[in-house]
PDB file of N, CA and C in Angstrom:
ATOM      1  N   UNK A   1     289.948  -5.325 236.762  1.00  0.00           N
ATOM      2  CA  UNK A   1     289.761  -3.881 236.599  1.00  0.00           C
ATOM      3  C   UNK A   1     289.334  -3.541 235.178  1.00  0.00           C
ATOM      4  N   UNK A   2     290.189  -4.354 234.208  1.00  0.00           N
ATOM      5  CA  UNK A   2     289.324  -3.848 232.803  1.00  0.00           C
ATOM      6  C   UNK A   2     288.128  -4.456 232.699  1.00  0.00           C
ATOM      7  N   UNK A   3     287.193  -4.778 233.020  1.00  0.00           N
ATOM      8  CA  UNK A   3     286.005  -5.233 232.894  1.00  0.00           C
ATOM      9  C   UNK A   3     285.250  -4.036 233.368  1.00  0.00           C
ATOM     10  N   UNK A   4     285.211  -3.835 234.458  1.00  0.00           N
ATOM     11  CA  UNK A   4     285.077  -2.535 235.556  1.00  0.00           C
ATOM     12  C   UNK A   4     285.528  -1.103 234.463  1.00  0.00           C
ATOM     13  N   UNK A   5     286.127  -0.761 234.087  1.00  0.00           N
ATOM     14  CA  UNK A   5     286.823   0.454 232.929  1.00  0.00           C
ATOM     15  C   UNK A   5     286.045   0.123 232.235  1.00  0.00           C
ATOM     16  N   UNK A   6     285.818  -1.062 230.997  1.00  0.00           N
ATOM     17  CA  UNK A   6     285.225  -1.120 229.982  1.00  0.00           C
ATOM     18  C   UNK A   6     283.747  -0.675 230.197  1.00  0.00           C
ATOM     19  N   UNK A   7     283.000  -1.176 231.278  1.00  0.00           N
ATOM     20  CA  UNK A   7     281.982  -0.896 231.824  1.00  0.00           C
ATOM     21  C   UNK A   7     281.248   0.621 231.688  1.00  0.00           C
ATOM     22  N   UNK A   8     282.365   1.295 232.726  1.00  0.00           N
ATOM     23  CA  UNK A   8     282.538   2.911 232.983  1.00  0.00           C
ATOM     24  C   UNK A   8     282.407   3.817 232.054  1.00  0.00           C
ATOM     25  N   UNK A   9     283.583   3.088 231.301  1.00  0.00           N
ATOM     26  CA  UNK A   9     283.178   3.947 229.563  1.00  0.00           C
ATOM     27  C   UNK A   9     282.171   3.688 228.737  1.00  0.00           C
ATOM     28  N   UNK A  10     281.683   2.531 229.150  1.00  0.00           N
ATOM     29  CA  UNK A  10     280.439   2.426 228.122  1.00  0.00           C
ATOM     30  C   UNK A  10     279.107   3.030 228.291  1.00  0.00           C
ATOM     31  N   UNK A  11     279.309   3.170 230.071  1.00  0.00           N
ATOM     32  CA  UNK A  11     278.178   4.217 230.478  1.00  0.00           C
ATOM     33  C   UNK A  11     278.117   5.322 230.231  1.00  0.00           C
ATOM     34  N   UNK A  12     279.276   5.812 230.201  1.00  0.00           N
ATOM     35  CA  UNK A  12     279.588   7.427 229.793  1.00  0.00           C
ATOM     36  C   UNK A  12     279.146   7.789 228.657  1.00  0.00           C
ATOM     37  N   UNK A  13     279.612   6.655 227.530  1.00  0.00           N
ATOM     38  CA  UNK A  13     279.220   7.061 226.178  1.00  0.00           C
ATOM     39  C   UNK A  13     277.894   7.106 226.063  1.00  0.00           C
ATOM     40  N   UNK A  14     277.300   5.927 226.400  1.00  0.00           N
ATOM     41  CA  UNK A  14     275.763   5.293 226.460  1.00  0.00           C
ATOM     42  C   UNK A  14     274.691   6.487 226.862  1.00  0.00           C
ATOM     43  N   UNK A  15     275.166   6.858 227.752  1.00  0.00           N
ATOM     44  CA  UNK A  15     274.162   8.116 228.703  1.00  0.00           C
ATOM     45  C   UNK A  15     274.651   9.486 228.081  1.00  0.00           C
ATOM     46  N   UNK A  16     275.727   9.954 228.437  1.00  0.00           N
ATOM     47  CA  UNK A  16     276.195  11.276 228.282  1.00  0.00           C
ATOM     48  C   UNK A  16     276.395  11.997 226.543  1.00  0.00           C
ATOM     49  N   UNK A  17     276.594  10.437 225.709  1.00  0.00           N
ATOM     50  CA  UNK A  17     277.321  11.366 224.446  1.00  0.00           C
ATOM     51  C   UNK A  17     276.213  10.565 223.526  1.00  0.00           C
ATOM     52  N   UNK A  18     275.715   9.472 223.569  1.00  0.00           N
ATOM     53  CA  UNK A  18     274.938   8.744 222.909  1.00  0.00           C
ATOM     54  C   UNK A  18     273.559   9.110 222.963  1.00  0.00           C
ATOM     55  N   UNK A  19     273.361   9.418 224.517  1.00  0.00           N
ATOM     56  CA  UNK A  19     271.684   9.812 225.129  1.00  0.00           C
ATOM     57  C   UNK A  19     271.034   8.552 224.734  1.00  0.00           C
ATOM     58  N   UNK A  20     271.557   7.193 224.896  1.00  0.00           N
ATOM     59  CA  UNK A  20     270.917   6.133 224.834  1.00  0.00           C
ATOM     60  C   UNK A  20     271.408   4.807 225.787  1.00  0.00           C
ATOM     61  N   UNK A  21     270.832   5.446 226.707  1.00  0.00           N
ATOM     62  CA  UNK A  21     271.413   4.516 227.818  1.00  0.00           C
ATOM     63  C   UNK A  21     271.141   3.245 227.929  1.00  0.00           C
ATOM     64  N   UNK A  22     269.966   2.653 227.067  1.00  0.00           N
ATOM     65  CA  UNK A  22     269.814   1.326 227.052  1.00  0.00           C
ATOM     66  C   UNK A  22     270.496   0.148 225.829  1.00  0.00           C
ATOM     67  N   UNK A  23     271.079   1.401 225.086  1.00  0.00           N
ATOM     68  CA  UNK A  23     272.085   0.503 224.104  1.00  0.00           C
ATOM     69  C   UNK A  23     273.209  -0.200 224.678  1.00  0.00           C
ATOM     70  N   UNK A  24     273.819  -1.277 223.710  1.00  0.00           N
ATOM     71  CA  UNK A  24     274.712  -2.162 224.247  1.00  0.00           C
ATOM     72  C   UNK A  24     275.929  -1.967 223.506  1.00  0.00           C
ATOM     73  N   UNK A  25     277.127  -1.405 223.989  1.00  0.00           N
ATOM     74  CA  UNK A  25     278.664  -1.295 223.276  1.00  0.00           C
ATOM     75  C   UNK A  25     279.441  -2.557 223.108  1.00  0.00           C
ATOM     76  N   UNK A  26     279.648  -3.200 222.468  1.00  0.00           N
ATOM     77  CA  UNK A  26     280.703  -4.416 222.532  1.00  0.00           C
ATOM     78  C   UNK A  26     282.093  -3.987 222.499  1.00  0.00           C
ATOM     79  N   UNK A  27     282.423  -4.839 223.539  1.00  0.00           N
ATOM     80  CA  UNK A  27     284.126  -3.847 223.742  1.00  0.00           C
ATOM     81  C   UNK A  27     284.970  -3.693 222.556  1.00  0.00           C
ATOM     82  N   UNK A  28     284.709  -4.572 221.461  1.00  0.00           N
ATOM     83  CA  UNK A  28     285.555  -4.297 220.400  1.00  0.00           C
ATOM     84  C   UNK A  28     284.676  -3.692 219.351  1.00  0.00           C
ATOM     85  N   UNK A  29     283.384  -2.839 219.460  1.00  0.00           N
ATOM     86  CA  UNK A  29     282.579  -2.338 218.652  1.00  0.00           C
ATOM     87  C   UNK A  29     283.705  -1.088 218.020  1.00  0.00           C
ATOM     88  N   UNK A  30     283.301  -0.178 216.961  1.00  0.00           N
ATOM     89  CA  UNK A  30     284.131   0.679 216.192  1.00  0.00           C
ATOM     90  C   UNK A  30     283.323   2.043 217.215  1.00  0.00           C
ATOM     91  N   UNK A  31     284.033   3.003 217.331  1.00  0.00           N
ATOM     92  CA  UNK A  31     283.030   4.110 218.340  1.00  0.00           C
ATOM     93  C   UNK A  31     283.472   5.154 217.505  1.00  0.00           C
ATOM     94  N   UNK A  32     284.536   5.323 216.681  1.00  0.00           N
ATOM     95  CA  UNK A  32     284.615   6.472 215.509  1.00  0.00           C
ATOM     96  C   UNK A  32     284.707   6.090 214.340  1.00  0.00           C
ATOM     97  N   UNK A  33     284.932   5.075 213.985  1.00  0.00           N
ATOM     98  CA  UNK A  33     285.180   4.587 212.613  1.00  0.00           C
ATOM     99  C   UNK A  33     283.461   3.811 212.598  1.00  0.00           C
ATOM    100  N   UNK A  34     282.960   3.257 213.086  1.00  0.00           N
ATOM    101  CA  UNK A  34     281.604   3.051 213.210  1.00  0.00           C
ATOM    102  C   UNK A  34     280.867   4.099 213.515  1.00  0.00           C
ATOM    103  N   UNK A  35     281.153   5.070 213.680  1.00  0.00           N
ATOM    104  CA  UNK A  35     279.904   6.708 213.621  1.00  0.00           C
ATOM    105  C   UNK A  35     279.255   6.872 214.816  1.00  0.00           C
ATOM    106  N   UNK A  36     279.596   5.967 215.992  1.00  0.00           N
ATOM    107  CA  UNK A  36     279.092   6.189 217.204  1.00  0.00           C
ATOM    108  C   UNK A  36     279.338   7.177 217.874  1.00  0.00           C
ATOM    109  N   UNK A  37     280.528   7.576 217.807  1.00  0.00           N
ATOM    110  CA  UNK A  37     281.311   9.050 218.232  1.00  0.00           C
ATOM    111  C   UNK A  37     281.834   9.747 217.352  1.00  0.00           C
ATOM    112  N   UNK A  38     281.074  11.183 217.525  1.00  0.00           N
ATOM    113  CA  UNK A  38     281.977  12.343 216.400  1.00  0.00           C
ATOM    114  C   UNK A  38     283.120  13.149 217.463  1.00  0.00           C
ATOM    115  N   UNK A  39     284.120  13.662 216.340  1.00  0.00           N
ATOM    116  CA  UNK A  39     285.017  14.509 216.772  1.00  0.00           C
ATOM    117  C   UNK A  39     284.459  15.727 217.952  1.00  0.00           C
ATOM    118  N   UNK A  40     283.309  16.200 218.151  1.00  0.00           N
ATOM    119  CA  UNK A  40     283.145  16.539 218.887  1.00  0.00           C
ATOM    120  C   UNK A  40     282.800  15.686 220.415  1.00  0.00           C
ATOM    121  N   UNK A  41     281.832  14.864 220.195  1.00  0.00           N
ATOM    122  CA  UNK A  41     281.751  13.858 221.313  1.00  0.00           C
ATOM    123  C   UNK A  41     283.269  13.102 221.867  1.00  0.00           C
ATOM    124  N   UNK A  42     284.635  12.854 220.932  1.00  0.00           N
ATOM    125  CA  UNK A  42     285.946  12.190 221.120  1.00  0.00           C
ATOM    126  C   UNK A  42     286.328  13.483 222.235  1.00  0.00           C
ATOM    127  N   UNK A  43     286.432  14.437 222.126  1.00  0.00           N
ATOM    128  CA  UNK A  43     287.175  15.637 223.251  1.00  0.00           C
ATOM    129  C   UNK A  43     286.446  14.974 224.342  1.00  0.00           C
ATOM    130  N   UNK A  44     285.101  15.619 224.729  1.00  0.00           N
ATOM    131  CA  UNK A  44     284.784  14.882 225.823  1.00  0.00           C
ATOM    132  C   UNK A  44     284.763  13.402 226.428  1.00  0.00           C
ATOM    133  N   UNK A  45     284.999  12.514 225.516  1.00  0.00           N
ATOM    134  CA  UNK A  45     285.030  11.455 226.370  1.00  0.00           C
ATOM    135  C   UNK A  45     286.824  11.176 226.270  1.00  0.00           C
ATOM    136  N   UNK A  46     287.673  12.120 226.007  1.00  0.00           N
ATOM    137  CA  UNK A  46     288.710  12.552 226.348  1.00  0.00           C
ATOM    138  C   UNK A  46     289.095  13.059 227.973  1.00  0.00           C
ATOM    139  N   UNK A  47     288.236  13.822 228.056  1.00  0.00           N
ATOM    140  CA  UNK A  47     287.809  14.501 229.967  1.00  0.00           C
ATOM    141  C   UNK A  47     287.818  13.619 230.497  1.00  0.00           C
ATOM    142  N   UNK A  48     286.428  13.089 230.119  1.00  0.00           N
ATOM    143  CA  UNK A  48     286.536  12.129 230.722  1.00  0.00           C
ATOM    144  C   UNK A  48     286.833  11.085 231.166  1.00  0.00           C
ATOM    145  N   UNK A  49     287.894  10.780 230.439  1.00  0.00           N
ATOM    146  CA  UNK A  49     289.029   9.861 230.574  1.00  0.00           C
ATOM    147  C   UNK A  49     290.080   9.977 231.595  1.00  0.00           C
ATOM    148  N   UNK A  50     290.448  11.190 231.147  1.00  0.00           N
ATOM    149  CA  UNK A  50     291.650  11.922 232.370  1.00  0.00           C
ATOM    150  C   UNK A  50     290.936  12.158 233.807  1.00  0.00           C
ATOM    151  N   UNK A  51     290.025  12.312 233.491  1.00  0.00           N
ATOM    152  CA  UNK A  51     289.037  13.282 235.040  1.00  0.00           C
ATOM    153  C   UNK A  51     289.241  11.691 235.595  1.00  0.00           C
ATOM    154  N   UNK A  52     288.316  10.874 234.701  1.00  0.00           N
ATOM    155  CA  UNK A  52     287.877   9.761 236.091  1.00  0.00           C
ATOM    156  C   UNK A  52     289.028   8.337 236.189  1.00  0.00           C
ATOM    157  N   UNK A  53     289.862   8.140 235.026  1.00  0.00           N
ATOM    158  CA  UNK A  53     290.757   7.731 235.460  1.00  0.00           C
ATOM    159  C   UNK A  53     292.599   8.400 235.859  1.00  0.00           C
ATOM    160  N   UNK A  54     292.405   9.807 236.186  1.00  0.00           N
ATOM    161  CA  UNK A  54     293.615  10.014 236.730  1.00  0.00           C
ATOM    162  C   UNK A  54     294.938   9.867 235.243  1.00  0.00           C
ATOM    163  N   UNK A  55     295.003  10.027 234.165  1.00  0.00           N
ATOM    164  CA  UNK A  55     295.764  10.155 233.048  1.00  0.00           C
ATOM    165  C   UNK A  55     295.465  10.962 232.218  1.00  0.00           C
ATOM    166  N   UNK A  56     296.650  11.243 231.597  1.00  0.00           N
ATOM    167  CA  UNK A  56     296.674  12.071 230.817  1.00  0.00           C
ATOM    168  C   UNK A  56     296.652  11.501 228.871  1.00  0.00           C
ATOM    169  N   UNK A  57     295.775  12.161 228.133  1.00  0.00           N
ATOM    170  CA  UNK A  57     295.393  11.503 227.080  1.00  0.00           C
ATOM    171  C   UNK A  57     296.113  12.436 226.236  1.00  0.00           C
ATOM    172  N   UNK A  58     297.030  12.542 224.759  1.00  0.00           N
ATOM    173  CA  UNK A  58     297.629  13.520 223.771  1.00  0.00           C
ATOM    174  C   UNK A  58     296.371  13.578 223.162  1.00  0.00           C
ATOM    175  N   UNK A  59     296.406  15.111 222.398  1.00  0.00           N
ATOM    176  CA  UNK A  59     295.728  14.990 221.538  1.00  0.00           C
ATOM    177  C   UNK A  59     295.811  14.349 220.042  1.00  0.00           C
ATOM    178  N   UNK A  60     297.361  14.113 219.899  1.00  0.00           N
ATOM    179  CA  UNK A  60     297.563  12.746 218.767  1.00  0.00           C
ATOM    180  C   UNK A  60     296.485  11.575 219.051  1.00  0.00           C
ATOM    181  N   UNK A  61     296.317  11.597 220.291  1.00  0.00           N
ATOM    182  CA  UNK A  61     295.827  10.195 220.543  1.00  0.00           C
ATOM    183  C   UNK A  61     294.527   9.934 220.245  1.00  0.00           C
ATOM    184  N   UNK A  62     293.894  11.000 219.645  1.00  0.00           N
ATOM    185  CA  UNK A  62     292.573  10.991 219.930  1.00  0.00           C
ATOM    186  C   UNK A  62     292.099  11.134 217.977  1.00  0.00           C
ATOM    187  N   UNK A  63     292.227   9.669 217.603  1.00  0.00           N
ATOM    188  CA  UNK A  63     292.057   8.743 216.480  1.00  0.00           C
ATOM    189  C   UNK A  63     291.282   7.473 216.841  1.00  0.00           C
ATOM    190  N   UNK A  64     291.335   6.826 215.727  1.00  0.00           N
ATOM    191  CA  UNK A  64     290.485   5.651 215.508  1.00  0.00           C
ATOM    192  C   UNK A  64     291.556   4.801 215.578  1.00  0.00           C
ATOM    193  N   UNK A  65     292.669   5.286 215.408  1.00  0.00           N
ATOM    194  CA  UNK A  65     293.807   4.301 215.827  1.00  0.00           C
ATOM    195  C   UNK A  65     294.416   3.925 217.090  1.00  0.00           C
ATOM    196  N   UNK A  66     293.824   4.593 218.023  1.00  0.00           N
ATOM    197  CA  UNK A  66     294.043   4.421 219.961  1.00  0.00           C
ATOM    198  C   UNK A  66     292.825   4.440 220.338  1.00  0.00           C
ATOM    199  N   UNK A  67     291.941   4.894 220.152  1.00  0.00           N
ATOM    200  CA  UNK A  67     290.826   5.440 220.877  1.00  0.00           C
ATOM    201  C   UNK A  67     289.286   4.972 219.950  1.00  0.00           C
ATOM    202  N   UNK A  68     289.710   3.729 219.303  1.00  0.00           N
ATOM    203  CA  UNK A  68     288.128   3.256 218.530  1.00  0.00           C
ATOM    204  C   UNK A  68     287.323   2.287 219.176  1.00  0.00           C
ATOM    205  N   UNK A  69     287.710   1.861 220.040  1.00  0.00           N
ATOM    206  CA  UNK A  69     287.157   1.089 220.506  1.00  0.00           C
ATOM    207  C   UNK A  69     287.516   0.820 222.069  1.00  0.00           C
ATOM    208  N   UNK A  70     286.083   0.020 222.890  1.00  0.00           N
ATOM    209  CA  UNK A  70     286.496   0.381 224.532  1.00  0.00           C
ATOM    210  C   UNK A  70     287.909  -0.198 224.926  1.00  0.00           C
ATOM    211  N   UNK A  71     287.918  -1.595 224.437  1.00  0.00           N
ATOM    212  CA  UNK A  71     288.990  -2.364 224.841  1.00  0.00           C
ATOM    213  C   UNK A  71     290.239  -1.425 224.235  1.00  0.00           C
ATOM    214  N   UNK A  72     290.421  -0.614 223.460  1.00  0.00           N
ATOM    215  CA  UNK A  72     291.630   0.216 223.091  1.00  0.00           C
ATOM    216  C   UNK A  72     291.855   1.125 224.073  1.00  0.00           C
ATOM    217  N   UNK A  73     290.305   1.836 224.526  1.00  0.00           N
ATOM    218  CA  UNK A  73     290.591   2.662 225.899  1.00  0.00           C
ATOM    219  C   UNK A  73     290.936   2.453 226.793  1.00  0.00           C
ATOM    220  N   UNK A  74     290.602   1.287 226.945  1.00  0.00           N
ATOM    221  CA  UNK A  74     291.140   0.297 228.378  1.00  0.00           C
ATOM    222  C   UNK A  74     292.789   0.185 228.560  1.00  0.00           C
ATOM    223  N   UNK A  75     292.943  -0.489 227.585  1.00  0.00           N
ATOM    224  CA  UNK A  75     294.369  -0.514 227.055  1.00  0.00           C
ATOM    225  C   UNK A  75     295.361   0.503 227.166  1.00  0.00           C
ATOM    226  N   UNK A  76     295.220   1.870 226.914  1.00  0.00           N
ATOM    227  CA  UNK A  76     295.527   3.065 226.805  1.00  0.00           C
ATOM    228  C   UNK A  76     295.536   3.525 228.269  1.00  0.00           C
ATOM    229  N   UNK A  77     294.495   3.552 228.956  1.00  0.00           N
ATOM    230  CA  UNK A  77     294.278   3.853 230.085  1.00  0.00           C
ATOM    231  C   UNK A  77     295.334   3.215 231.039  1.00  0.00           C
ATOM    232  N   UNK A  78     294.814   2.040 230.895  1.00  0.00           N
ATOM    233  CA  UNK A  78     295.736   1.104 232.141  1.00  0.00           C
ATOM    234  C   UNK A  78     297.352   1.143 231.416  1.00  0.00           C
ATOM    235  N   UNK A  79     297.929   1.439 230.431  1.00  0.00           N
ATOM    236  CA  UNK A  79     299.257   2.070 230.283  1.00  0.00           C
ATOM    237  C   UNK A  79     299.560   3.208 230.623  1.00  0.00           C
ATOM    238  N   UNK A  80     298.318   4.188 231.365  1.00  0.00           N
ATOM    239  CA  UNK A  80     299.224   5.243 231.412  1.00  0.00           C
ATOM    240  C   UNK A  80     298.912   5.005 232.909  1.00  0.00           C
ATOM    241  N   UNK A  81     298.261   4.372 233.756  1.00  0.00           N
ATOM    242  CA  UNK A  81     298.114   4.276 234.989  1.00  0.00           C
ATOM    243  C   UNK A  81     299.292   3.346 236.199  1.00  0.00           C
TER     244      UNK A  81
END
């Protein structure tokens, strides 16, 4: 399943917040501390977190310290699932 998640989110970012759907995320790439995602783009792929996997995300959580990278989302995710 985390392969499948890591996947999901990388499309989301890739297409929806990036508008570069042919780029490649490495699951342990930096996505806020590397400048890939701004504080505005982090809310939404917040939604979208909760929307498509069914959890609930704090807004504490939404740092470079839970949420920098896919494999952290993954991680996060499948603990609250």
């Amino acid at each position: 399943m985390s392969v499948e998640m890591i996947e999901k989110l990388a499309d989301y970012i890739k297409t929806e917040i990036m508008k570069q759907p042919d780029r490649q995320i490495a699951s342990d790439e930096a996505l806020i501390s590397g400048g890939l995602i701004d504080s505005f783009s982090l809310v939404d792929l917040a939604l979208f977190v909760e929307e498509s996997f069914n959890v609930v995300i704090d807004d504490t959580e939404l740092n470079a310290d839970t949420f920098d990278t896919l494999q952290q989302l993954a991680d996060l995710i499948k603990s609250r699932q």
